[in-house]
N, C-alpha and C. Protein backbone atom coordinates (compact mmCIF):
# COMPACT_ATOMS: atom_id res chain seq x y z
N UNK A 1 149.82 148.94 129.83
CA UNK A 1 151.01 148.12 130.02
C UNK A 1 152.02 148.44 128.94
N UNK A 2 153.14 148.25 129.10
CA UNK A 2 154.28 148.24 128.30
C UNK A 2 155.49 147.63 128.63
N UNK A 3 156.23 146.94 127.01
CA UNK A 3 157.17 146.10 127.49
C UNK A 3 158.39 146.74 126.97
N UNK A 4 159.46 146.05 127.59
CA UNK A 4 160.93 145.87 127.72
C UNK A 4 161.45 144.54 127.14
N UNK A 5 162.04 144.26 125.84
CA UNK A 5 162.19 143.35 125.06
C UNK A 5 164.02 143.20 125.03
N UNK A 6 164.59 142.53 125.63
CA UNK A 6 166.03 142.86 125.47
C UNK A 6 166.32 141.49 124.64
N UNK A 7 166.88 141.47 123.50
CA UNK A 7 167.34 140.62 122.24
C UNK A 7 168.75 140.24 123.34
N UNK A 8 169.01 138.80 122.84
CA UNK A 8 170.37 138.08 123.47
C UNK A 8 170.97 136.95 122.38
N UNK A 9 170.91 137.11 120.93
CA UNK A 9 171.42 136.32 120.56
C UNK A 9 170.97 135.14 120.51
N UNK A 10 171.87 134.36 120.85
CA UNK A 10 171.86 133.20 120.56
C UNK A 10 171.52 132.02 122.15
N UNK A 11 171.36 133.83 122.91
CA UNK A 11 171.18 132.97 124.47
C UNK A 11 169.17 133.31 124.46
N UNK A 12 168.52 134.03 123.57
CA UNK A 12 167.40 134.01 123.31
C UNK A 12 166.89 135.65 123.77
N UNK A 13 166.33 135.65 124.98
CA UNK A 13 165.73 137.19 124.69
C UNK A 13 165.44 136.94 126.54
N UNK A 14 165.20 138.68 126.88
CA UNK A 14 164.79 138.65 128.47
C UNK A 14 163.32 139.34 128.12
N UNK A 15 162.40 139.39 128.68
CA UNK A 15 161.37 140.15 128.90
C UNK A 15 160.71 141.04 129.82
N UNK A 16 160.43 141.77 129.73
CA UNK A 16 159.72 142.63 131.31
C UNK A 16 159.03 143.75 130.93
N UNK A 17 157.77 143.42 132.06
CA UNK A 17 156.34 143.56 131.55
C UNK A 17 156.16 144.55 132.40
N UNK A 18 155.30 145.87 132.13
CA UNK A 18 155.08 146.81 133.50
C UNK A 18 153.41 147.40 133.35
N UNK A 19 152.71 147.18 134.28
CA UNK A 19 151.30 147.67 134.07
C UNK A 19 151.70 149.44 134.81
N UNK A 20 151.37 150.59 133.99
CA UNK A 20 152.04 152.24 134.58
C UNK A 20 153.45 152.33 134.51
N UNK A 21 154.00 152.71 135.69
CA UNK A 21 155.07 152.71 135.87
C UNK A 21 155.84 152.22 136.62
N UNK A 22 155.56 150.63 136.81
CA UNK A 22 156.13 149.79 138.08
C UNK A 22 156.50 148.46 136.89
N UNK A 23 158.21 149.15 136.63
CA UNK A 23 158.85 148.16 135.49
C UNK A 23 158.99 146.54 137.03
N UNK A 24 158.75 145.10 136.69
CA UNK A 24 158.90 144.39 136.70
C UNK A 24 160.75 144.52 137.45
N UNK A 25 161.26 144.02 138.24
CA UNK A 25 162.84 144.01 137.61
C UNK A 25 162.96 142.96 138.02
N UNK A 26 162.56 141.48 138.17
CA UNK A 26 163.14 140.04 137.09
C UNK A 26 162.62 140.01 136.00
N UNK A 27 163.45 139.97 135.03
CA UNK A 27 162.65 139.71 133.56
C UNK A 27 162.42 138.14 133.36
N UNK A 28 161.81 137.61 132.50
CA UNK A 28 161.07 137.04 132.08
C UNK A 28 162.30 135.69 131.04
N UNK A 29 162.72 135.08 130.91
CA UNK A 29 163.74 134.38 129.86
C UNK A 29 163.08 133.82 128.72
N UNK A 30 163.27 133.76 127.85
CA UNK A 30 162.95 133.25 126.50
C UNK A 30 163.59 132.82 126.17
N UNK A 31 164.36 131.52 126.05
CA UNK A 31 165.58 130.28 125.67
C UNK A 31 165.66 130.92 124.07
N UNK A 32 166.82 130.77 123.33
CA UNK A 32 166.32 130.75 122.02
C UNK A 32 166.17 129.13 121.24
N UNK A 33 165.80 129.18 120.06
CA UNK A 33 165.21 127.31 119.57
C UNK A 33 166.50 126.98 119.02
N UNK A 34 166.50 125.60 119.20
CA UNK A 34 167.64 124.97 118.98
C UNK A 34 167.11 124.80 117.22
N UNK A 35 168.66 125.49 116.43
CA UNK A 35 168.75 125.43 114.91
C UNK A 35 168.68 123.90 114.22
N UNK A 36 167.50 124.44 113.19
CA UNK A 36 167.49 122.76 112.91
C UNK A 36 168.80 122.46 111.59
N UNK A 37 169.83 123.05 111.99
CA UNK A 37 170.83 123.18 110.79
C UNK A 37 171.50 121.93 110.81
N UNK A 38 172.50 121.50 110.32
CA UNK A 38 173.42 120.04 110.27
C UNK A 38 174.62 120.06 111.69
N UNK A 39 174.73 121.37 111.62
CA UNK A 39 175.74 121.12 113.20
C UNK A 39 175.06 122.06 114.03
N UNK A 40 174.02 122.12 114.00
CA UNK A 40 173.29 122.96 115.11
C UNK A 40 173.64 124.80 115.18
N UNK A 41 174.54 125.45 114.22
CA UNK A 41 175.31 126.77 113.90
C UNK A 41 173.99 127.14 113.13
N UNK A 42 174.22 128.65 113.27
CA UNK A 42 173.53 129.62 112.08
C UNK A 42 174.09 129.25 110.88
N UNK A 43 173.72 129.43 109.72
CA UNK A 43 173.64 129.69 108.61
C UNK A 43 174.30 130.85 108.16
N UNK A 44 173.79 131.92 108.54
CA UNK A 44 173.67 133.33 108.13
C UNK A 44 173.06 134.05 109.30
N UNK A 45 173.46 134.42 110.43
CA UNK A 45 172.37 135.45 111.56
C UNK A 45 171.64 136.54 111.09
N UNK A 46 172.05 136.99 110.31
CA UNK A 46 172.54 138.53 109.58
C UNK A 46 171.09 138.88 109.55
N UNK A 47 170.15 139.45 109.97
CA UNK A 47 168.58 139.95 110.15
C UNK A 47 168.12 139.13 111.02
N UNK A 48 168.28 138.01 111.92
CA UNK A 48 167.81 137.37 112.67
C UNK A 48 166.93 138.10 113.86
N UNK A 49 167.94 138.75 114.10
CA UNK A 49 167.22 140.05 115.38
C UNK A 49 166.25 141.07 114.98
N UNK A 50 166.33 141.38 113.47
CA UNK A 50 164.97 142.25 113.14
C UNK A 50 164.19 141.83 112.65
N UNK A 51 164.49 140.76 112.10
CA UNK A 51 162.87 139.53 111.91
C UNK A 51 162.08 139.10 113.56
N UNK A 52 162.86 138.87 114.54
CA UNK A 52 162.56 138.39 115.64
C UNK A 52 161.35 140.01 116.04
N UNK A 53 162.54 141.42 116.19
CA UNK A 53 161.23 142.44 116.62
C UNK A 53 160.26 142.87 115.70
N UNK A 54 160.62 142.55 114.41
CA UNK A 54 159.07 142.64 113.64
C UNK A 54 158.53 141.89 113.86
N UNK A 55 158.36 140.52 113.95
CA UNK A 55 157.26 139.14 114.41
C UNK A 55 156.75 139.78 116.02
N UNK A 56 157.66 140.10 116.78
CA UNK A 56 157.26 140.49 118.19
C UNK A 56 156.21 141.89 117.99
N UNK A 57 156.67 142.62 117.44
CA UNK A 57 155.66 144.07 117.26
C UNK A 57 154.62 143.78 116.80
N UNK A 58 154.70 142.85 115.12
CA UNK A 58 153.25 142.53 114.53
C UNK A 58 152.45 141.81 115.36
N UNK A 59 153.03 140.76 116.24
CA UNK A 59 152.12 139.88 117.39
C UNK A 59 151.26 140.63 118.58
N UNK A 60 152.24 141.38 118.96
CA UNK A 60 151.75 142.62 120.09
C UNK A 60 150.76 143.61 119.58
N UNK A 61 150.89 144.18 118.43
CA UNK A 61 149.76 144.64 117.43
C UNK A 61 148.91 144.05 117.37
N UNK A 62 148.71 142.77 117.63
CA UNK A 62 147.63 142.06 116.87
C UNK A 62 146.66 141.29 117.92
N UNK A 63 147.66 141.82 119.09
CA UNK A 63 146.65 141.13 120.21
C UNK A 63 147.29 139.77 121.06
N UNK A 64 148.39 139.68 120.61
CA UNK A 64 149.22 138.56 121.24
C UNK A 64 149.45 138.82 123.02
N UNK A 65 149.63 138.09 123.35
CA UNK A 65 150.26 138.35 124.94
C UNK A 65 151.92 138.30 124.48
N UNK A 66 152.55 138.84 125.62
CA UNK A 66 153.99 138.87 125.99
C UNK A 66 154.61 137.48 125.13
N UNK A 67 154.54 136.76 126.07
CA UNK A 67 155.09 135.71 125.90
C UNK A 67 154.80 134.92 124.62
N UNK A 68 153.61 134.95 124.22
CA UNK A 68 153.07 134.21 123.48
C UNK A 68 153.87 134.97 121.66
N UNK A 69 153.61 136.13 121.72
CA UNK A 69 154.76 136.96 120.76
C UNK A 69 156.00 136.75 120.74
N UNK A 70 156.52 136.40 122.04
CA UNK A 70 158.41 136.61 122.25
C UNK A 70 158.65 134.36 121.84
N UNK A 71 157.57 134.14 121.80
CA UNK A 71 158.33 132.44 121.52
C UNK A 71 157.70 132.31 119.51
N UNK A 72 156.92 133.01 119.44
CA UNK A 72 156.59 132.61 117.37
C UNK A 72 157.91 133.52 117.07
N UNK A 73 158.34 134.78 117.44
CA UNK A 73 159.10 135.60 117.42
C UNK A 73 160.87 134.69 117.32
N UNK A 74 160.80 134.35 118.14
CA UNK A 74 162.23 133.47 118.39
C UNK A 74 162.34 132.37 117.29
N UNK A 75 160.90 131.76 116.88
CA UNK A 75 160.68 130.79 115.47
C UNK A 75 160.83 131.47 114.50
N UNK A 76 160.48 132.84 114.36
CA UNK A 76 161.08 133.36 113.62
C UNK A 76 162.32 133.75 113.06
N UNK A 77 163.11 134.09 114.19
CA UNK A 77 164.46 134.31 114.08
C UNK A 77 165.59 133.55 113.82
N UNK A 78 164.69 131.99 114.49
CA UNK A 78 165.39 130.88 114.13
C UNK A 78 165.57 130.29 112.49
N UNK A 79 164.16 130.94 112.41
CA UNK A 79 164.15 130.24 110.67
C UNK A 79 165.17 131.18 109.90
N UNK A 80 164.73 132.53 110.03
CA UNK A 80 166.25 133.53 109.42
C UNK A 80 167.72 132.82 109.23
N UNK A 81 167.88 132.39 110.04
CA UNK A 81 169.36 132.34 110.91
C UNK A 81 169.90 130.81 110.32
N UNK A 82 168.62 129.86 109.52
CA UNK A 82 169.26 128.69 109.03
C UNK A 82 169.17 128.47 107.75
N UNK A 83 169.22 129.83 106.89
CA UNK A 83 169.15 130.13 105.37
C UNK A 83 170.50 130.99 105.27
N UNK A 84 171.02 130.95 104.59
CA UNK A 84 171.95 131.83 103.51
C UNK A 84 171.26 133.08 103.18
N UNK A 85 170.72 133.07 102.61
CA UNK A 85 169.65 134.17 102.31
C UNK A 85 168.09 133.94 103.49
N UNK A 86 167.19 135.34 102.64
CA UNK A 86 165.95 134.69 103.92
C UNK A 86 165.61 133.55 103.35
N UNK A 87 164.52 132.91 104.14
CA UNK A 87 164.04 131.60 104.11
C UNK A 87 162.77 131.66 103.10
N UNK A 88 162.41 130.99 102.38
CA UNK A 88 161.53 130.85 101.64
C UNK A 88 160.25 131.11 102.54
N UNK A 89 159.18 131.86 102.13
CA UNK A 89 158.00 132.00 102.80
C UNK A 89 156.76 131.08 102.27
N UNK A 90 156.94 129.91 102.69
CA UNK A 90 156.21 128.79 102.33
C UNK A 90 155.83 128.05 103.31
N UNK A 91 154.99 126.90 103.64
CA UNK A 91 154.59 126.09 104.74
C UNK A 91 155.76 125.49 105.58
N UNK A 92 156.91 125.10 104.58
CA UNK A 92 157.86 124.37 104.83
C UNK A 92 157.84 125.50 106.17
N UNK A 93 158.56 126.48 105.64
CA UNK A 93 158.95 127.94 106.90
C UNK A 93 158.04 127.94 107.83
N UNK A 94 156.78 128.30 107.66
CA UNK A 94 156.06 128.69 108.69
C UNK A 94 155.85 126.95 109.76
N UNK A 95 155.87 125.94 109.62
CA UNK A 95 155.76 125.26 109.88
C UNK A 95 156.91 124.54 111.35
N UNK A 96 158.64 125.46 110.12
CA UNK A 96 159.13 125.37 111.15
C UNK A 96 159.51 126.22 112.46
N UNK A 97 158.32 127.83 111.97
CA UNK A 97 158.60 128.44 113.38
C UNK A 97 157.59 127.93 114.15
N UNK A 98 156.80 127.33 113.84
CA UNK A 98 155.79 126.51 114.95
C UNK A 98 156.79 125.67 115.39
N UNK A 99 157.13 124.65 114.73
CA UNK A 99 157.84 123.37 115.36
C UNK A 99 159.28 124.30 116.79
N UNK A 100 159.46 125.86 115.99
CA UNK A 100 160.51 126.14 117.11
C UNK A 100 159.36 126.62 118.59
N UNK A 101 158.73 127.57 117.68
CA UNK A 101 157.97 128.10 118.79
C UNK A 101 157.31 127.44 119.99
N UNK A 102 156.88 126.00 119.83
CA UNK A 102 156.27 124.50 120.41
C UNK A 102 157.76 124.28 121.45
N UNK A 103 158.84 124.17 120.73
CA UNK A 103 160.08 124.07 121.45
C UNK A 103 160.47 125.04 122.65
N UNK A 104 160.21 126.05 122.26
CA UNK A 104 160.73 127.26 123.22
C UNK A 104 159.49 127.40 124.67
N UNK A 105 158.60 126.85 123.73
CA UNK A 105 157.02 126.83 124.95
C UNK A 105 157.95 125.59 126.20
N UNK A 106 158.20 124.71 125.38
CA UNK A 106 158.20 123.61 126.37
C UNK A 106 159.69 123.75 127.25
N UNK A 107 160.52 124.35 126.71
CA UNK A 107 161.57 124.77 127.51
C UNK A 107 161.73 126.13 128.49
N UNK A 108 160.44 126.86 128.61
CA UNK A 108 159.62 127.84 129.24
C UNK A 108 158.95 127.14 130.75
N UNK A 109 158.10 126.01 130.18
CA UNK A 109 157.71 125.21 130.98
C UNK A 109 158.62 124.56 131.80
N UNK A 110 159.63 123.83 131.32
CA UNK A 110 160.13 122.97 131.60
C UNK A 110 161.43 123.49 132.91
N UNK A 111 162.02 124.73 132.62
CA UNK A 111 162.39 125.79 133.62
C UNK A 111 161.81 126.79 134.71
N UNK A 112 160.36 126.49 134.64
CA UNK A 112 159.33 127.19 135.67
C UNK A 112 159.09 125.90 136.53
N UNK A 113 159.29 124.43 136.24
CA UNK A 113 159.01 123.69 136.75
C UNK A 113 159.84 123.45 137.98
N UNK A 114 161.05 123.82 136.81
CA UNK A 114 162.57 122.92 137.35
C UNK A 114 163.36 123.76 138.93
C-alpha cells in the first residue's frame, strides 16, 4: 500500500490510500483542530506543515494506520502553530496534541455520520 497525503492548511489535510496501483480517487478529509489560542488564529504557522509530515512519516514508520497518523499529526501541527517559537516539548504539549487529536477523531466521526 501507499499513500497520498495532500497538506491544506488551515482547512486540514486530504488523504488517499492505494493497495498496488489502484489510487483511491475520493480522498479521505482530515478537518484541521480548532487552535486553542485566545482568538482561535495561529500564533506563528511557520513549520506547522513539516512538523505535521514528520509526525505523519514517524507514525507510518512505526506502524500507525492512515488515519490514525494523519489526526496525532494534525495535533501536532496544531501545537506548532500556537507558539511564537516551537512549543515546549513537555506534557503540557504532548497532552495538547492528544486533546487535538481526540478532537479531529470526533469531527471524523461526526461527518461520516452526518
Amino acid at each position: 500500500a501507499f499513500h497520498i497525503v495532500a497538506r491544506n492548511g488551515p482547512k486540514g489535510s486530504i488523504l488517499y490510500e492505494s493497495k498496488r496501483d489502484n489510487v483511491k480517487a475520493e480522498g479521505k478529509r482530515v478537518p484541521a483542530a480548532t487552535l486553542s489560542t485566545s482568538d482561535g488564529q495561529p500564533v506563528n504557522p511557520t513549520g506547522a506543515g513539516n512538523a505535521y509530515s514528520g509526525a505523519l512519516s514517524a507514525l507510518l514508520g512505526t506502524g500507525s494506520d492512515l488515519i490514525e497518523a494523519a489526526t496525532i499529526a494534525t495535533g501536532v501541527g496544531a501545537a506548532v502553530c500556537e507558539h511564537k517559537n516551537l512549543p515546549p516539548w513537555n506534557w503540557e504539549t504532548l497532552e495538547r496534541i492528544r486533546d487535538a487529536r481526540d478532537e479531529v477523531r470526533e469531527m471524523i466521526k461526526t461527518n461520516e455520520a452526518g
